[in-house]
C-alpha atoms as a PDB file:
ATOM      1  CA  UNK A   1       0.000   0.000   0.000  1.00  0.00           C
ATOM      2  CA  UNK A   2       1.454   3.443  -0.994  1.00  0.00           C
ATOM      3  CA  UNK A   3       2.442   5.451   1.834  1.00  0.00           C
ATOM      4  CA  UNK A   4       0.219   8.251   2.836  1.00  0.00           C
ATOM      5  CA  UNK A   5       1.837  12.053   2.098  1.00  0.00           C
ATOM      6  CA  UNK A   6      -1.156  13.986   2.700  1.00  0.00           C
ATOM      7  CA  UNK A   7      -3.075  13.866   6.463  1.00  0.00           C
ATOM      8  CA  UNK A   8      -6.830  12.806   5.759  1.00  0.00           C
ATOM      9  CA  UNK A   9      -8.064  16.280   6.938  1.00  0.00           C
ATOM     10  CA  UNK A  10      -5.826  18.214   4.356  1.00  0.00           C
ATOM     11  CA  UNK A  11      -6.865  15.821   1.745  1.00  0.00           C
ATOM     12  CA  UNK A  12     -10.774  16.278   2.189  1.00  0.00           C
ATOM     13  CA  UNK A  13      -9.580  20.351   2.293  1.00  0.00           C
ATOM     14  CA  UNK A  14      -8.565  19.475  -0.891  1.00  0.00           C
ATOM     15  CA  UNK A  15     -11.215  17.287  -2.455  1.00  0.00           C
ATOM     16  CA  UNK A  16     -13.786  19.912  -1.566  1.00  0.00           C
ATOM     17  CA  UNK A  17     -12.447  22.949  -2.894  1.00  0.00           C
ATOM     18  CA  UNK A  18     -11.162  20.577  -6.313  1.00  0.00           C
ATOM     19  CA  UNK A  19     -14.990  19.496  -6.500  1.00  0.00           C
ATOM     20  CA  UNK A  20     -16.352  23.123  -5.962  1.00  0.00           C
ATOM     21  CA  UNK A  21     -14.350  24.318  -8.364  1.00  0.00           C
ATOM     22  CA  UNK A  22     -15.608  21.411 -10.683  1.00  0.00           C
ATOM     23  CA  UNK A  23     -19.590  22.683  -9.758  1.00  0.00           C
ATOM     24  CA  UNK A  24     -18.768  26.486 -10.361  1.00  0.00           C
ATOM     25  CA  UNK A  25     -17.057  25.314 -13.746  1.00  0.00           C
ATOM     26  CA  UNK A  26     -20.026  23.095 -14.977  1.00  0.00           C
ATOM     27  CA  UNK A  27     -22.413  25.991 -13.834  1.00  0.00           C
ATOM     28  CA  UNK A  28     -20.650  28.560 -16.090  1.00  0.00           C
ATOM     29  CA  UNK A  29     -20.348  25.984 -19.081  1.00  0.00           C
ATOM     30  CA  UNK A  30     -24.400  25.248 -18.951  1.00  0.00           C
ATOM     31  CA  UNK A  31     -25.073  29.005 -18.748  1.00  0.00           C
ATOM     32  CA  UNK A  32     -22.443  29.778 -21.556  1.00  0.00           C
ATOM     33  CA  UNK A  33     -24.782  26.760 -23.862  1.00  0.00           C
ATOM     34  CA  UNK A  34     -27.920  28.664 -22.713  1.00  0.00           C
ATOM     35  CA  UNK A  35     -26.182  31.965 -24.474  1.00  0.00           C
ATOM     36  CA  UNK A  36     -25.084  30.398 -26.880  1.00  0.00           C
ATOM     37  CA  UNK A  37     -28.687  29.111 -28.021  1.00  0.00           C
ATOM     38  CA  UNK A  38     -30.308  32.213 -27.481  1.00  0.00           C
ATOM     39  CA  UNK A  39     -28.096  34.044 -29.423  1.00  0.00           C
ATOM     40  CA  UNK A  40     -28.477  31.482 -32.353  1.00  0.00           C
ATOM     41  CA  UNK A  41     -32.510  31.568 -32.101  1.00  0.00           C
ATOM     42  CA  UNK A  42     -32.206  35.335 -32.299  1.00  0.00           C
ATOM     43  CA  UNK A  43     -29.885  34.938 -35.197  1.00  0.00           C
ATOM     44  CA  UNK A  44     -32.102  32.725 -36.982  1.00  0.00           C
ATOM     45  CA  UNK A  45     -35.097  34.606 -36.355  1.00  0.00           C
ATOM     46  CA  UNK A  46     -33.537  37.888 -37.495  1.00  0.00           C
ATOM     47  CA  UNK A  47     -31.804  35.703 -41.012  1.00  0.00           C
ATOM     48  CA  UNK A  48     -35.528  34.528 -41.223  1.00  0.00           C
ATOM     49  CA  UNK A  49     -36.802  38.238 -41.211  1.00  0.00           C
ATOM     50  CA  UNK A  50     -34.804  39.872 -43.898  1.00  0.00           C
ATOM     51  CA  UNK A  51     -32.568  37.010 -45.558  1.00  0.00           C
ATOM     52  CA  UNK A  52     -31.681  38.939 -48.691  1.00  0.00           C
ATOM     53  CA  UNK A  53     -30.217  41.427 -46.932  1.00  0.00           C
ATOM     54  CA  UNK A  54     -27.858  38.339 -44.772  1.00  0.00           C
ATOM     55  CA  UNK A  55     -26.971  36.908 -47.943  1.00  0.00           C
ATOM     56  CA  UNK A  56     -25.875  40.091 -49.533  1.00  0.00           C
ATOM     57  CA  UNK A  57     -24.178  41.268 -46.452  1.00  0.00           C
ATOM     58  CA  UNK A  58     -22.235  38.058 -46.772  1.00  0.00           C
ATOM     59  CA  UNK A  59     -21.528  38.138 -50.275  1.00  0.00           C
ATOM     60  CA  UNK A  60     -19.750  41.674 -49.039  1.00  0.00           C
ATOM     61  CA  UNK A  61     -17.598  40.560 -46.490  1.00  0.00           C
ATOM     62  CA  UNK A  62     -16.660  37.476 -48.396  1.00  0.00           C
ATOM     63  CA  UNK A  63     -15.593  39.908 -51.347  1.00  0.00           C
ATOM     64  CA  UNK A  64     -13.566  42.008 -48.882  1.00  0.00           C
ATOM     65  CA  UNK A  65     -12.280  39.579 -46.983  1.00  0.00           C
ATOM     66  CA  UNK A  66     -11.031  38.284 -50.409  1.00  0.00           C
ATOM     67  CA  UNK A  67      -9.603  41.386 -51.222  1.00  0.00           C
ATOM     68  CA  UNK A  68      -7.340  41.425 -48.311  1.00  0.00           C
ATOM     69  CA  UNK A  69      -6.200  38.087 -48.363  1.00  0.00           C
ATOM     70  CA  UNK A  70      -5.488  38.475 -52.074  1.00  0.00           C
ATOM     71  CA  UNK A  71      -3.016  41.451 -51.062  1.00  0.00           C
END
């Protein structure tokens, strides 16, 4: 059996603050997905509203991205 470096009490210090740190992360993940979605329904919703003018604003910036590239 490996030999113990840590005291029990420091490792449970430990394990606690590693698994809050775990929680807080997963909270800010599911709330950066929730952003993430709501920003793509408004998106949609707005491409779904005026789509010629999406299309032709991405025929632009395709043409001057182009142009700089091509430089």
């Amino acid at each position: 059996m490996p030999e113990r470096i840590l005291d029990e009490k420091l490792e449970k210090e430990i394990k606690g603050k590693v698994d809050k740190g775990l929680k807080e992360a997963r909270e800010r993940v599911e709330t950066a997905k929730e952003t993430i979605e709501l920003k793509e329904r408004e998106v949609s919703e707005k491409i779904k509203e005026r789509p010629l003018e999406w299309v032709a604003g991405a025929f632009i910036a395709g043409l001057l991205i182009g142009k700089i590239l091509s430089k």
